[in-house]
Protein backbone atom coordinates (compact mmCIF):
# COMPACT_ATOMS: atom_id res chain seq x y z
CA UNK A 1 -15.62 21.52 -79.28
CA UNK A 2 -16.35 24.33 -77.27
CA UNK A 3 -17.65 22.16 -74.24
CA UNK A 4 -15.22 19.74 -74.67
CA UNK A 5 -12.84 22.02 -73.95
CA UNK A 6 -14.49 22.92 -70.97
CA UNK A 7 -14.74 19.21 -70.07
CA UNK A 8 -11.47 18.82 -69.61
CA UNK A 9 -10.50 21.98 -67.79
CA UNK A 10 -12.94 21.12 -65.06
CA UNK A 11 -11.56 17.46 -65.06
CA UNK A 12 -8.07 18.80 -64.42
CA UNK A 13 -8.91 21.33 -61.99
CA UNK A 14 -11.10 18.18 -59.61
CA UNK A 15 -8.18 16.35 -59.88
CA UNK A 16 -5.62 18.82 -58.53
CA UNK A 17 -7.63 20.53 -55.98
CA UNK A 18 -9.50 17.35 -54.71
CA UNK A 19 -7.24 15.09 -52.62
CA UNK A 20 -7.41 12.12 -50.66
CA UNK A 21 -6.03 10.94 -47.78
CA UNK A 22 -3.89 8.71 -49.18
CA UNK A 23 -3.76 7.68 -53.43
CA UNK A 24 -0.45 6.26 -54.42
CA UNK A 25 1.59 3.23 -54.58
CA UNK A 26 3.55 1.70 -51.35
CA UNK A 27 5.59 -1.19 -51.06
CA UNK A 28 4.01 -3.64 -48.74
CA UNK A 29 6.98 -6.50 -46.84
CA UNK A 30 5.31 -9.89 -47.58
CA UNK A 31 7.05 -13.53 -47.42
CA UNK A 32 10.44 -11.90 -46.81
CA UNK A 33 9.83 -9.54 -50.04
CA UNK A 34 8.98 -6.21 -50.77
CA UNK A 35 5.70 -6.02 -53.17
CA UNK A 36 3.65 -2.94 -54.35
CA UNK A 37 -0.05 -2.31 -54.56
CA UNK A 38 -2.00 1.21 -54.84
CA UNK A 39 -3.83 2.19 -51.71
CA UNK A 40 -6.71 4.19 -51.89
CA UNK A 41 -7.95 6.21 -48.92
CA UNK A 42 -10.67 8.89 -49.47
CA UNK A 43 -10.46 12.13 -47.47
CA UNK A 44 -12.91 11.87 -44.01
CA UNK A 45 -12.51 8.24 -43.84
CA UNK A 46 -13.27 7.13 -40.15
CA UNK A 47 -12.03 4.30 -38.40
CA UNK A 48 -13.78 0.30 -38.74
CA UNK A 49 -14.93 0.89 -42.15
CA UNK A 50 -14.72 -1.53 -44.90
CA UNK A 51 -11.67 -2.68 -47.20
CA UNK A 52 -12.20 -3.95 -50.84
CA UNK A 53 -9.26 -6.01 -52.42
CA UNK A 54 -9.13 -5.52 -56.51
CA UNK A 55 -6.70 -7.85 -58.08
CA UNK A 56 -5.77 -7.54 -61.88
CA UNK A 57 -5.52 -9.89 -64.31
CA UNK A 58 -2.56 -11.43 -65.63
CA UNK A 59 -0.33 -9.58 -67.51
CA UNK A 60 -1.52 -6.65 -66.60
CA UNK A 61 -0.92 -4.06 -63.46
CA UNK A 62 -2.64 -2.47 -60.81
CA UNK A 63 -2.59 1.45 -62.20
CA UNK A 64 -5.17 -0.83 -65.19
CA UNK A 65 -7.35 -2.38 -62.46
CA UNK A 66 -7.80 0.96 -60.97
CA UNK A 67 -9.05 2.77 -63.75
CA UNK A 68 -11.34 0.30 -65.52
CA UNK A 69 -12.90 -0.23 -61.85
CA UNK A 70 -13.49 2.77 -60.69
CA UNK A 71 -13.61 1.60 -57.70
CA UNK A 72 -12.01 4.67 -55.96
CA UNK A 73 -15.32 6.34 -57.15
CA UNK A 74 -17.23 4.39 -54.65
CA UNK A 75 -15.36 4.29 -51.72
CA UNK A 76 -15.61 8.38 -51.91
CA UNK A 77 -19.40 7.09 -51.69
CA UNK A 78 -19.51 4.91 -49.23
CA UNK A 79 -16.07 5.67 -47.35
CA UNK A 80 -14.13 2.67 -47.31
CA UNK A 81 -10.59 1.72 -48.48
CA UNK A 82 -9.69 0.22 -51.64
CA UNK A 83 -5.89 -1.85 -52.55
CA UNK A 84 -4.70 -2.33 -55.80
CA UNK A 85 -2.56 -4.74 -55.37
CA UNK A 86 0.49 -5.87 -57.91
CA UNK A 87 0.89 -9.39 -59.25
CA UNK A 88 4.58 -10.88 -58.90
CA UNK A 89 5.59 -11.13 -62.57
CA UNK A 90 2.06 -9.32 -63.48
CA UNK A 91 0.49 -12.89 -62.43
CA UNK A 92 -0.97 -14.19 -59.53
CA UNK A 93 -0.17 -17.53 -57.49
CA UNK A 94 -3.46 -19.30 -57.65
CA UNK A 95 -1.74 -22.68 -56.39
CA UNK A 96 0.31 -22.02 -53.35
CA UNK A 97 -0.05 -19.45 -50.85
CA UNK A 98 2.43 -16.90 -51.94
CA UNK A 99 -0.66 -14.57 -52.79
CA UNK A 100 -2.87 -15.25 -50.34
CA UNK A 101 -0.23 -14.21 -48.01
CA UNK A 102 0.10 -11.21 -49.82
CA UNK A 103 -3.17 -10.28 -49.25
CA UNK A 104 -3.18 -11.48 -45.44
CA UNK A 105 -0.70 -8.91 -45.10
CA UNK A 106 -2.21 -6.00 -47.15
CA UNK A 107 -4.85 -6.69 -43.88
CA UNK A 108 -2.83 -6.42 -41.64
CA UNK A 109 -1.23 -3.26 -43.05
CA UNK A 110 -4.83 -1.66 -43.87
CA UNK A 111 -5.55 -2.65 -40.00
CA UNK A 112 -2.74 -1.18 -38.70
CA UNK A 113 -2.67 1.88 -39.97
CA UNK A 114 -6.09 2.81 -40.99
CA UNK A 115 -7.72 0.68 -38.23
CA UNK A 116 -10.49 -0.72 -41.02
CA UNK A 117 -13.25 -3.37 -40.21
CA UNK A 118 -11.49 -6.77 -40.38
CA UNK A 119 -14.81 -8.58 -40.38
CA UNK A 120 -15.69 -6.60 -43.69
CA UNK A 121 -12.64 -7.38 -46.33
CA UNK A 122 -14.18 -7.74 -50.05
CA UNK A 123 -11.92 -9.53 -52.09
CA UNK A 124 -12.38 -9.07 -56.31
CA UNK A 125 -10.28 -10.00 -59.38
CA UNK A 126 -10.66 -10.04 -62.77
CA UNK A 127 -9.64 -12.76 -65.11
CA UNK A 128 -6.72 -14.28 -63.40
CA UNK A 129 -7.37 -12.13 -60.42
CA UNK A 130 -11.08 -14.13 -60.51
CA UNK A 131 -8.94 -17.37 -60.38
CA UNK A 132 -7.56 -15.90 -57.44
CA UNK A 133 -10.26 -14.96 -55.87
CA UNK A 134 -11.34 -18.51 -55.87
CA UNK A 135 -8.03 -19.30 -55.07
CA UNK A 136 -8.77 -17.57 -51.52
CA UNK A 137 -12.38 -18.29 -51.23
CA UNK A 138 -11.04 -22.30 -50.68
CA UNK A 139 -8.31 -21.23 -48.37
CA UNK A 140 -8.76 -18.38 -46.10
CA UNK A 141 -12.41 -17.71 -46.98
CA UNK A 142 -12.73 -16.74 -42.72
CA UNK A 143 -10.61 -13.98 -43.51
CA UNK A 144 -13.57 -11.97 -46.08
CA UNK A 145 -16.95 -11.26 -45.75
CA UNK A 146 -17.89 -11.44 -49.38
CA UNK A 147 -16.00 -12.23 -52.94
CA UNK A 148 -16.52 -10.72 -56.37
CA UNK A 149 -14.90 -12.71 -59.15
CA UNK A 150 -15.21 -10.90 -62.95
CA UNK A 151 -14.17 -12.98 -66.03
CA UNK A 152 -12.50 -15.64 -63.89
CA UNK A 153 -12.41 -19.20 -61.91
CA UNK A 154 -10.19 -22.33 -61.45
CA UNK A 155 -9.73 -23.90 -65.19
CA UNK A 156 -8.32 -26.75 -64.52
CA UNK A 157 -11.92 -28.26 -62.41
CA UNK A 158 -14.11 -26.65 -59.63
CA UNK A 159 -13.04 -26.86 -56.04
CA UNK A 160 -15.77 -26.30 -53.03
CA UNK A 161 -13.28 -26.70 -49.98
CA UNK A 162 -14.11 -23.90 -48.51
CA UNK A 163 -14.47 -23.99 -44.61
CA UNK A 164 -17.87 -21.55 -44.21
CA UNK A 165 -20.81 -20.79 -46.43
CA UNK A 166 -19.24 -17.92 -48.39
CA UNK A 167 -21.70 -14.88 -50.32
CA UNK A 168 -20.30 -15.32 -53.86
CA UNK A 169 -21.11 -12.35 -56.23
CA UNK A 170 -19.91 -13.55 -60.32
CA UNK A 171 -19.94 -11.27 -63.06
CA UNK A 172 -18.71 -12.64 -66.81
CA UNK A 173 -19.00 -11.94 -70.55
CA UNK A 174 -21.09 -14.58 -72.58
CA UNK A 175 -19.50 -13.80 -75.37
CA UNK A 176 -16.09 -14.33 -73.94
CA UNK A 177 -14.34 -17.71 -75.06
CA UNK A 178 -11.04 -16.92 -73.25
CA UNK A 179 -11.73 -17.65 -69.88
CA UNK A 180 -15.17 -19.94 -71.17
CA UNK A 181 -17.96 -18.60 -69.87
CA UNK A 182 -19.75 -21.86 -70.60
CA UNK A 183 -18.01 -23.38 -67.28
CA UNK A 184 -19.33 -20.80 -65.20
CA UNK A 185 -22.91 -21.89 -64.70
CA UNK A 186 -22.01 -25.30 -62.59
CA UNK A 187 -19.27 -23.36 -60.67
CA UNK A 188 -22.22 -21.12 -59.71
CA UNK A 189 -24.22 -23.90 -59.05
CA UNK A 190 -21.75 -25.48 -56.98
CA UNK A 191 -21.26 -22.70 -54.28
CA UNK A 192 -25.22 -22.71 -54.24
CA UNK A 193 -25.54 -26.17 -52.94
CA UNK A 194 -22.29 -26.00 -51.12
CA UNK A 195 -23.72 -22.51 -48.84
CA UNK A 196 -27.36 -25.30 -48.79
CA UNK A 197 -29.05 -22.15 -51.23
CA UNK A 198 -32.75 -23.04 -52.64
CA UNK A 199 -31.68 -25.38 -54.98
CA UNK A 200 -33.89 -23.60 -57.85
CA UNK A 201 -32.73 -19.84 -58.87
CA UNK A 202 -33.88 -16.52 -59.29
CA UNK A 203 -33.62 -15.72 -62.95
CA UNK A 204 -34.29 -12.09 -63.96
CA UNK A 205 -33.91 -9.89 -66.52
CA UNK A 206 -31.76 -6.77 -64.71
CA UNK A 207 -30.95 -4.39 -67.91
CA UNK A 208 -31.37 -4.95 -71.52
CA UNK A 209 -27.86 -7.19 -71.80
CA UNK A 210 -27.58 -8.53 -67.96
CA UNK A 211 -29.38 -11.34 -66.60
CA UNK A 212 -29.46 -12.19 -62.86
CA UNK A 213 -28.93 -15.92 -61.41
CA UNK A 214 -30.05 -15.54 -57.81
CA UNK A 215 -29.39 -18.18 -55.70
CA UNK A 216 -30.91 -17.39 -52.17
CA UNK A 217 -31.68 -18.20 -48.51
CA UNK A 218 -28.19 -20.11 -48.07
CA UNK A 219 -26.79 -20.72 -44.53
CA UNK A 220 -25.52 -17.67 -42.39
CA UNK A 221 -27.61 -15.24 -44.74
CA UNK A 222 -25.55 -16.33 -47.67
CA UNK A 223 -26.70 -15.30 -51.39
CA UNK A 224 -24.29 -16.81 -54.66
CA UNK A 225 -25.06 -14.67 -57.49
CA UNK A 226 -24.14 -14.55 -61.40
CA UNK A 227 -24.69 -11.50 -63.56
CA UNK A 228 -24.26 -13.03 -66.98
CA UNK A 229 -23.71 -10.05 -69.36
CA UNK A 230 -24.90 -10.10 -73.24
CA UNK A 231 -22.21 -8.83 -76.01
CA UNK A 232 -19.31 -8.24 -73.76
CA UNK A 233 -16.06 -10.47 -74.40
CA UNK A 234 -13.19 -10.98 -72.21
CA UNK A 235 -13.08 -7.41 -70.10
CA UNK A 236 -14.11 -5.42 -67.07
CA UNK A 237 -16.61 -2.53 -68.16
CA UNK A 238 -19.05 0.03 -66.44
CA UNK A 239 -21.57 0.57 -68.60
CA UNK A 240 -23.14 3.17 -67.05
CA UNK A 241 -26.09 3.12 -69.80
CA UNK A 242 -26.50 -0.62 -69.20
CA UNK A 243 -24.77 -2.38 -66.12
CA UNK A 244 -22.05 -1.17 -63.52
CA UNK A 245 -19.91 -3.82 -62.93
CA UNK A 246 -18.29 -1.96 -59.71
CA UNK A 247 -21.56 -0.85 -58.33
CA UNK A 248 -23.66 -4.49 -58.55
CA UNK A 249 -20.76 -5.76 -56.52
CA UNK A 250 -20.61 -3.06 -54.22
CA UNK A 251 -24.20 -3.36 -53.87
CA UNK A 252 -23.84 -7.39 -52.85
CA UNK A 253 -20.65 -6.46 -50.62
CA UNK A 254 -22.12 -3.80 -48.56
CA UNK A 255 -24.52 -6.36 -46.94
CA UNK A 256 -22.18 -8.74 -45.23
CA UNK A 257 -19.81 -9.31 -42.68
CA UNK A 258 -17.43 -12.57 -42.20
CA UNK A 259 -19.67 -13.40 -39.15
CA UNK A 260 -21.94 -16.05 -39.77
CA UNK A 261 -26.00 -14.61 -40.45
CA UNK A 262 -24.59 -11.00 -39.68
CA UNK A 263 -25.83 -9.28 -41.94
CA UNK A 264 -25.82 -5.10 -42.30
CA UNK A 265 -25.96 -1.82 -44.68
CA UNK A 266 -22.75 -0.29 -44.51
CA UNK A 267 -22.68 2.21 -41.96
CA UNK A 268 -26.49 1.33 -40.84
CA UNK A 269 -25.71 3.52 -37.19
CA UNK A 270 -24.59 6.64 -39.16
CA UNK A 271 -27.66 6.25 -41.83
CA UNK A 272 -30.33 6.19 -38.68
CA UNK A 273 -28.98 8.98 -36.62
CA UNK A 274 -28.87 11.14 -39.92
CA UNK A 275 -31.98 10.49 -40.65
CA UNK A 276 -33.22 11.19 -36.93
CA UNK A 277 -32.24 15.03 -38.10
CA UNK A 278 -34.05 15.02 -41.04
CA UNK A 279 -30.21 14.44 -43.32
CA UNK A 280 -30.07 11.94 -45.49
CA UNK A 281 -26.66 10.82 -46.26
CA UNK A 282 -25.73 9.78 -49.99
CA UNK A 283 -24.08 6.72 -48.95
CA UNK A 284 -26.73 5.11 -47.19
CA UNK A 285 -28.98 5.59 -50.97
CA UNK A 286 -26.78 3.47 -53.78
CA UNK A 287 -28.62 4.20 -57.12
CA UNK A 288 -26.07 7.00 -58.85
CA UNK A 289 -25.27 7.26 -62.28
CA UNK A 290 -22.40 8.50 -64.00
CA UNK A 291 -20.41 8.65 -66.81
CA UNK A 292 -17.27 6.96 -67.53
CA UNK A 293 -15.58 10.06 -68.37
CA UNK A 294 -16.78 11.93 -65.37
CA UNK A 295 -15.57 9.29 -62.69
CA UNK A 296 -12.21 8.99 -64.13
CA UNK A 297 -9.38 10.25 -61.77
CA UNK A 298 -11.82 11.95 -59.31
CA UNK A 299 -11.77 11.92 -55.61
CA UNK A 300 -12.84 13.47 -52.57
CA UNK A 301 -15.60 12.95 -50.23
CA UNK A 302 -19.45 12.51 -51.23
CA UNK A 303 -21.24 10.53 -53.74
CA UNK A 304 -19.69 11.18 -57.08
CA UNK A 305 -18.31 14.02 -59.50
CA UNK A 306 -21.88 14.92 -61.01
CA UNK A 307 -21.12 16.39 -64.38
CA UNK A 308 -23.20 15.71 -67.22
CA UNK A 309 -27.16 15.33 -67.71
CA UNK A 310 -27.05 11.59 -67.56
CA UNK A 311 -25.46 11.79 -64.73
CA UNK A 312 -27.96 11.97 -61.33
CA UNK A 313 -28.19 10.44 -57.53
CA UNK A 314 -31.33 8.87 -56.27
CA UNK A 315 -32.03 9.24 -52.52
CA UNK A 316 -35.23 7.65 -50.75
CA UNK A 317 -36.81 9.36 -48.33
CA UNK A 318 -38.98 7.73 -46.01
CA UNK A 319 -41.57 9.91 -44.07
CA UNK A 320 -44.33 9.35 -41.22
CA UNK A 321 -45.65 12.65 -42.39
CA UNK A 322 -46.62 14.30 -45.54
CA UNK A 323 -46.60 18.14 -46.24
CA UNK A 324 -44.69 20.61 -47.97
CA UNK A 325 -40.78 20.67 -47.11
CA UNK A 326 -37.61 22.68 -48.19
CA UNK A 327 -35.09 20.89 -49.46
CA UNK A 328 -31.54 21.75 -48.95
CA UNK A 329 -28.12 20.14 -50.47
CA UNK A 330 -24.81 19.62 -48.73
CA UNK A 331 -21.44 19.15 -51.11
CA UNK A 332 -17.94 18.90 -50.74
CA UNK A 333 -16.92 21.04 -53.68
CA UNK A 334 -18.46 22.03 -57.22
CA UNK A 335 -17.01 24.12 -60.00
CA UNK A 336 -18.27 24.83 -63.40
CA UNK A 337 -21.75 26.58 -63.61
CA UNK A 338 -22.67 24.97 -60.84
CA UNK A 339 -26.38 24.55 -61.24
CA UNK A 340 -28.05 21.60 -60.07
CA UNK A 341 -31.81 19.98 -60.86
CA UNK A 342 -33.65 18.53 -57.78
CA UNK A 343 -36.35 16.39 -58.52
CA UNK A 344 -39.01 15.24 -55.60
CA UNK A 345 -41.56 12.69 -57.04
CA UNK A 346 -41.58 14.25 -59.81
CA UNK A 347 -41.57 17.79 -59.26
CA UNK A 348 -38.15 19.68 -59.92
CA UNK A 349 -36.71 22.62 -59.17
CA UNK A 350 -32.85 24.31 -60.94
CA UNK A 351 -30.90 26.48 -58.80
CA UNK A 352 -27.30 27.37 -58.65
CA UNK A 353 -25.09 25.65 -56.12
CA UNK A 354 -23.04 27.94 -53.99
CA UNK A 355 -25.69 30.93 -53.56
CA UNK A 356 -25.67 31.60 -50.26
CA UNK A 357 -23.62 32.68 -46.88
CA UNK A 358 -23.60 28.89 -45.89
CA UNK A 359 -20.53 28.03 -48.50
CA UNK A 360 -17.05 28.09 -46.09
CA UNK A 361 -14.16 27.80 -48.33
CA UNK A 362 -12.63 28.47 -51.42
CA UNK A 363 -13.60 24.81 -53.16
CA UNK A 364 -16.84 26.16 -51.96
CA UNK A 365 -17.91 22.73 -49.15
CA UNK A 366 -21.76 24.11 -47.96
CA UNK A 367 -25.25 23.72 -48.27
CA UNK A 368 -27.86 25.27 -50.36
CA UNK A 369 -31.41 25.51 -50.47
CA UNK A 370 -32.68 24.25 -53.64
CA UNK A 371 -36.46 24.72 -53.60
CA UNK A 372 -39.45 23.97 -51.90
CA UNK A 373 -41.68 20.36 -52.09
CA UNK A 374 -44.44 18.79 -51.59
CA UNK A 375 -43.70 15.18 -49.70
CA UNK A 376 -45.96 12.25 -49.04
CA UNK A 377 -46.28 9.68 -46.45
CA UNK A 378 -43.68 6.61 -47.07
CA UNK A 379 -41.24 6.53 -49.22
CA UNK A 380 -39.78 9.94 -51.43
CA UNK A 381 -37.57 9.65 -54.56
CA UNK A 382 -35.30 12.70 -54.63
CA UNK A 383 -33.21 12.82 -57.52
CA UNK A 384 -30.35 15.31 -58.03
CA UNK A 385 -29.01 16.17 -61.59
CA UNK A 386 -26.32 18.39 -62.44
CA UNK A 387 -26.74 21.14 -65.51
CA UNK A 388 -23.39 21.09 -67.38
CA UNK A 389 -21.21 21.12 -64.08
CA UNK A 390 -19.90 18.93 -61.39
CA UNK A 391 -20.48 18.43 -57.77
CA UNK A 392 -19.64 15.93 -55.15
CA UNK A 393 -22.98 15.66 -53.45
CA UNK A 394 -23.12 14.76 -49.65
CA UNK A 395 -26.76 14.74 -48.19
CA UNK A 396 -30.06 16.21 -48.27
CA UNK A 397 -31.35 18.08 -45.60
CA UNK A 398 -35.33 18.53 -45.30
CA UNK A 399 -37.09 20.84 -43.31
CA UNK A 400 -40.57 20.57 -42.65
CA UNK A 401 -42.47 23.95 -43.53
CA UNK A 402 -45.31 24.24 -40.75
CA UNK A 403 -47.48 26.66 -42.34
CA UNK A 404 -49.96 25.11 -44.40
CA UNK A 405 -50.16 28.23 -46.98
CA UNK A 406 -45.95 27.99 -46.99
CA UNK A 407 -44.85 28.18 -50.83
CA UNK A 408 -43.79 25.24 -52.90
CA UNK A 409 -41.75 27.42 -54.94
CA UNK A 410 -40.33 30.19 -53.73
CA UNK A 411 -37.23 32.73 -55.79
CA UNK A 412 -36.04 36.46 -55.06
CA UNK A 413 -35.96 37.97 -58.31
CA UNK A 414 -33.25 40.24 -59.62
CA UNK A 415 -34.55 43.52 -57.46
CA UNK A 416 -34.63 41.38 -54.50
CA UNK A 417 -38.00 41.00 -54.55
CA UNK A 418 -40.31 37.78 -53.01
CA UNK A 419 -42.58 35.56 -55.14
CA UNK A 420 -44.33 32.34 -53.94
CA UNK A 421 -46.20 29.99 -55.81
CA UNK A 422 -48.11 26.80 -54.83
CA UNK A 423 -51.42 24.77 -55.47
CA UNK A 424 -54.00 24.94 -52.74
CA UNK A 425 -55.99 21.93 -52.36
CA UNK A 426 -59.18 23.57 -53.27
CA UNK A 427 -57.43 23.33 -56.50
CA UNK A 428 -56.39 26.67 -56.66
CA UNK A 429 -53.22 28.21 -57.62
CA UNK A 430 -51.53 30.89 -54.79
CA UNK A 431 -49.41 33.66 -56.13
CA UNK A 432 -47.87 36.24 -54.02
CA UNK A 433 -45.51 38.97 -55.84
CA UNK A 434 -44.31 42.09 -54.98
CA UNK A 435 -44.56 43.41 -59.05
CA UNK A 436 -46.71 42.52 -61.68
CA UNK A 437 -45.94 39.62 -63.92
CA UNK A 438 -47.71 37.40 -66.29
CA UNK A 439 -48.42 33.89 -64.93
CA UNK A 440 -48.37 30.81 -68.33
CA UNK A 441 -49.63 27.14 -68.08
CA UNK A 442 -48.01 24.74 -70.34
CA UNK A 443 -49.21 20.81 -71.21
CA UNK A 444 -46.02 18.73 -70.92
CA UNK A 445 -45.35 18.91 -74.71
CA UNK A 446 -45.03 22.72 -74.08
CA UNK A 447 -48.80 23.89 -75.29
CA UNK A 448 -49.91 26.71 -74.07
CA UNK A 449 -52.78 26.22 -71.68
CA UNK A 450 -53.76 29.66 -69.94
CA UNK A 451 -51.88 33.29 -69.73
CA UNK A 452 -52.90 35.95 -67.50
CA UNK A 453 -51.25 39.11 -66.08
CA UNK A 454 -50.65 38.93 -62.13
CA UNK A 455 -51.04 41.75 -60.09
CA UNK A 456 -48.85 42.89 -57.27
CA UNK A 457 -49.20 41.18 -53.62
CA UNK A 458 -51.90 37.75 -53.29
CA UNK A 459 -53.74 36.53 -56.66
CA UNK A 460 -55.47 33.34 -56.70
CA UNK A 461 -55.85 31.60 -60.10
CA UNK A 462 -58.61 29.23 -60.28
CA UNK A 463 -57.92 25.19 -61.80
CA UNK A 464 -61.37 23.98 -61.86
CA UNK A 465 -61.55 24.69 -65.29
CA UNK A 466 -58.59 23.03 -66.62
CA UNK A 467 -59.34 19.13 -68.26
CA UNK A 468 -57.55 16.71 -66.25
CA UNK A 469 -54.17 16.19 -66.67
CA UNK A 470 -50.29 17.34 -65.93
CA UNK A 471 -49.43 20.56 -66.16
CA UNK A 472 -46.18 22.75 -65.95
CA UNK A 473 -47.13 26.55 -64.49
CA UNK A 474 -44.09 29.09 -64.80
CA UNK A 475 -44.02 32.22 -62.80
CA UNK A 476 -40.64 34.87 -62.70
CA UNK A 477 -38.75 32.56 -63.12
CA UNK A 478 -40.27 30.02 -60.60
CA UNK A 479 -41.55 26.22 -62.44
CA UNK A 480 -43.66 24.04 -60.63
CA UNK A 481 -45.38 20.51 -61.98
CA UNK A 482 -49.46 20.49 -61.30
CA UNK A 483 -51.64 17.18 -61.03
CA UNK A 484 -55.53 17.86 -61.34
């Protein structure tokens, strides 16, 4: 009960000090009408990024679509807009052009006054919104760079007329007998041979309830894909244990444009110049995690509201040149207890976010060092984990530590004292302290291995008689993971 409690009073304090730049409904003059959708903006959004389109289903309303997509969520990733828009009568035209105008103009609006990337409009439905979807891939299918139909197509007989090869990303139930899945297959199909795909399919196994139909190697680029998804009826759901529905098309969107064979990471320019400085921005790495609960309502710039211990980012780090490295992290705001768990290949390192002279203001935007690590050459998994807290997460910053002796963890303890610890590759362990302390080696079920009292200034503890194996060493405080 207790945390709980604190659950929600973190929850209401991100959503009332973290705003966007714009996150409400507006009335939008279409076909000599006045309609409504809800525009999402988030905060530092630049000019020519990307628009996604979410239509609901029918019957229902755009404040629904919104939170069972979470699509606001991402966009604070990957900074683009998002448009909920609203169905006349909760329902969608999928005959005429009524809605397809509508969303022609929600374009032109999003254009105008946000100046977004009109060669990188995502269009996605669900259930009747689907319909829709297909509605506009065989109309105006030169006006989007990718589609995303959920739980939805034409009932009434599949229609290829589109006028380009179109990248066609379907996610449906199996078990849902309302809008059949069973016809969903040969729509799939269809596209496939329509965009000239390898007539034969990727099939894979992507989580334990989601299988993958790949269809590649189409023309301009073009991929059709369907995520068939075990034990789920007629409804949009992030599992975040199993599959994100959001997120896999998110994943397929960010690679296109409506420019035949262009093909692109979103913001590919920003990613490479980052990375020229050693930062690694969190949008250009898309594995996150997190839950439902955390994501709901949230906003604000960086990856996501990290919250719980299921929760985590993954960002790759490629490097031309191994050695030890500091590791710092930049966020937008945290609250809570505001610890954080960085994990480098393995090797992890808690510290509390917020620690030092770097934070600026009072929803405490900064950077903060969170440990020491030892990198090799090529690619780097860096995962960050909150500890009972939140945190929108920006980049990682790495600094290369030139001297080869440099610690891989390094603390000041509570009298302000130094301590260093690291592994020598004569398979030694380096201590440096200013006080006395008692130095423990655990197995990884939490045996105890070897204890010894450590003097003040250098020690040097010797390995070589230690079985192989992975070990944990602790040290004042300090924790660092050993391979002999």
């Amino acid at each position: 009960m207790k945390n709980l409690l604190l659950h929600i009073i973190l929850l209401l304090v991100s959503t009332t000090t973290m705003a966007a730049k714009y996150n409400q409904v507006t009335r939008i003059q279409t076909g000599g009408k006045w309609r409504e959708a809800f525009i999402y903006v988030p905060d530092g959004l630049t000019e020519n990024r990307p628009l996604v389109i979410a239509a609901h289903g029918m019957g229902d309303n755009m404040e629904n679509m919104k939170t069972a997509s979470q699509w606001n969520l991402i966009a604070d990733t990957a900074k683009f807009a998002v448009v909920y828009p609203q169905g006349d009568g909760n329902q969608w035209d999928i005959n005429g052009m009524t809605d397809i105008n509508f969303m022609l103009d929600i374009i032109k609006k999003m254009s105008s006054e946000y100046n977004i990337d009109e060669s990188r409009v995502y269009m996605t439905g669900f259930s009747m919104g689907g319909m829709l979807t297909y509605h506009i891939i065989n109309n105006v299918a030169d006006k989007f760079a990718a589609f995303g139909p959920i739980s939805g197509y034409n009932l009434w007989g599949a229609n290829f007329n589109c006028s380009r090869p179109v990248p066609i990303c379907h996610i449906h139930g199996q078990e849902d007998s309302f809008v059949d899945y069973n016809g969903v297959p040969a729509i799939i199909k269809g596209f496939a041979k329509k965009d000239n795909c390898d007539p034969t399919p990727e099939v894979t196994q992507v989580s334990n309830f989601c299988t993958k139909t790949h269809y590649k190697n189409g023309d301009c680029s073009t991929e059709v894909i369907l995520y068939s998804v075990k034990n789920r009826w007629h409804e949009y759901k992030n599992d975040y244990d199993d599959f994100q529905t959001s997120k896999a098309l998110w994943d397929f969107f960010r690679k296109y444009s409506n420019k035949c064979g262009e093909t692109q990471e979103v913001n590919d320019t920003l990613c490479e110049e980052s990375a020229k400085k050693n930062i690694y921005e969190v949008e250009c790495s898309s594995d996150y995690v997190a839950s439902h609960e955390t994501v709901s309502q949230m906003s604000g710039t960086g990856v996501l509201s990290l919250k719980e211990a299921t929760d985590y980012v993954d960002i790759n780090i490629p490097l031309e040149e191994k050695g030890a490295y500091k590791v710092y992290v930049g966020y937008n705001s945290i609250y809570g207890f505001k610890e954080i768990n960085c994990t480098v290949n393995g090797e992890s390192n808690t510290i509390k976010l917020g620690n030092t002279s770097d934070d600026k203001s009072e929803d405490k935007q900064g950077e903060t060092l969170v440990g020491s690590f030892l990198f090799s050459e090529g690619d780097n998994d860096v995962r960050l984990t909150p500890i009972w807290t939140w945190a929108v997460v920006d980049y990682v910053r790495i600094e290369k530590i030139e001297n080869t002796s440099a610690c891989v963890s390094e603390a000041n303890d509570d009298k302000g004292n130094f301590n260093c610890l690291y592994k020598r590759k004569d398979e030694t362990l380096y201590i440096k302290t200013k006080e006395e302390g008692t130095i423990r080696i655990t197995d990884l079920n939490g045996m105890l291995i070897y204890t010894s009292r450590i003097a003040a200034e250098e020690n040097i503890i010797r390995l070589d008689k230690l079985p192989k194996g992975i070990y944990i060493v602790y040290f004042r405080g300090l924790t660092m993971k050993i391979v002999k």
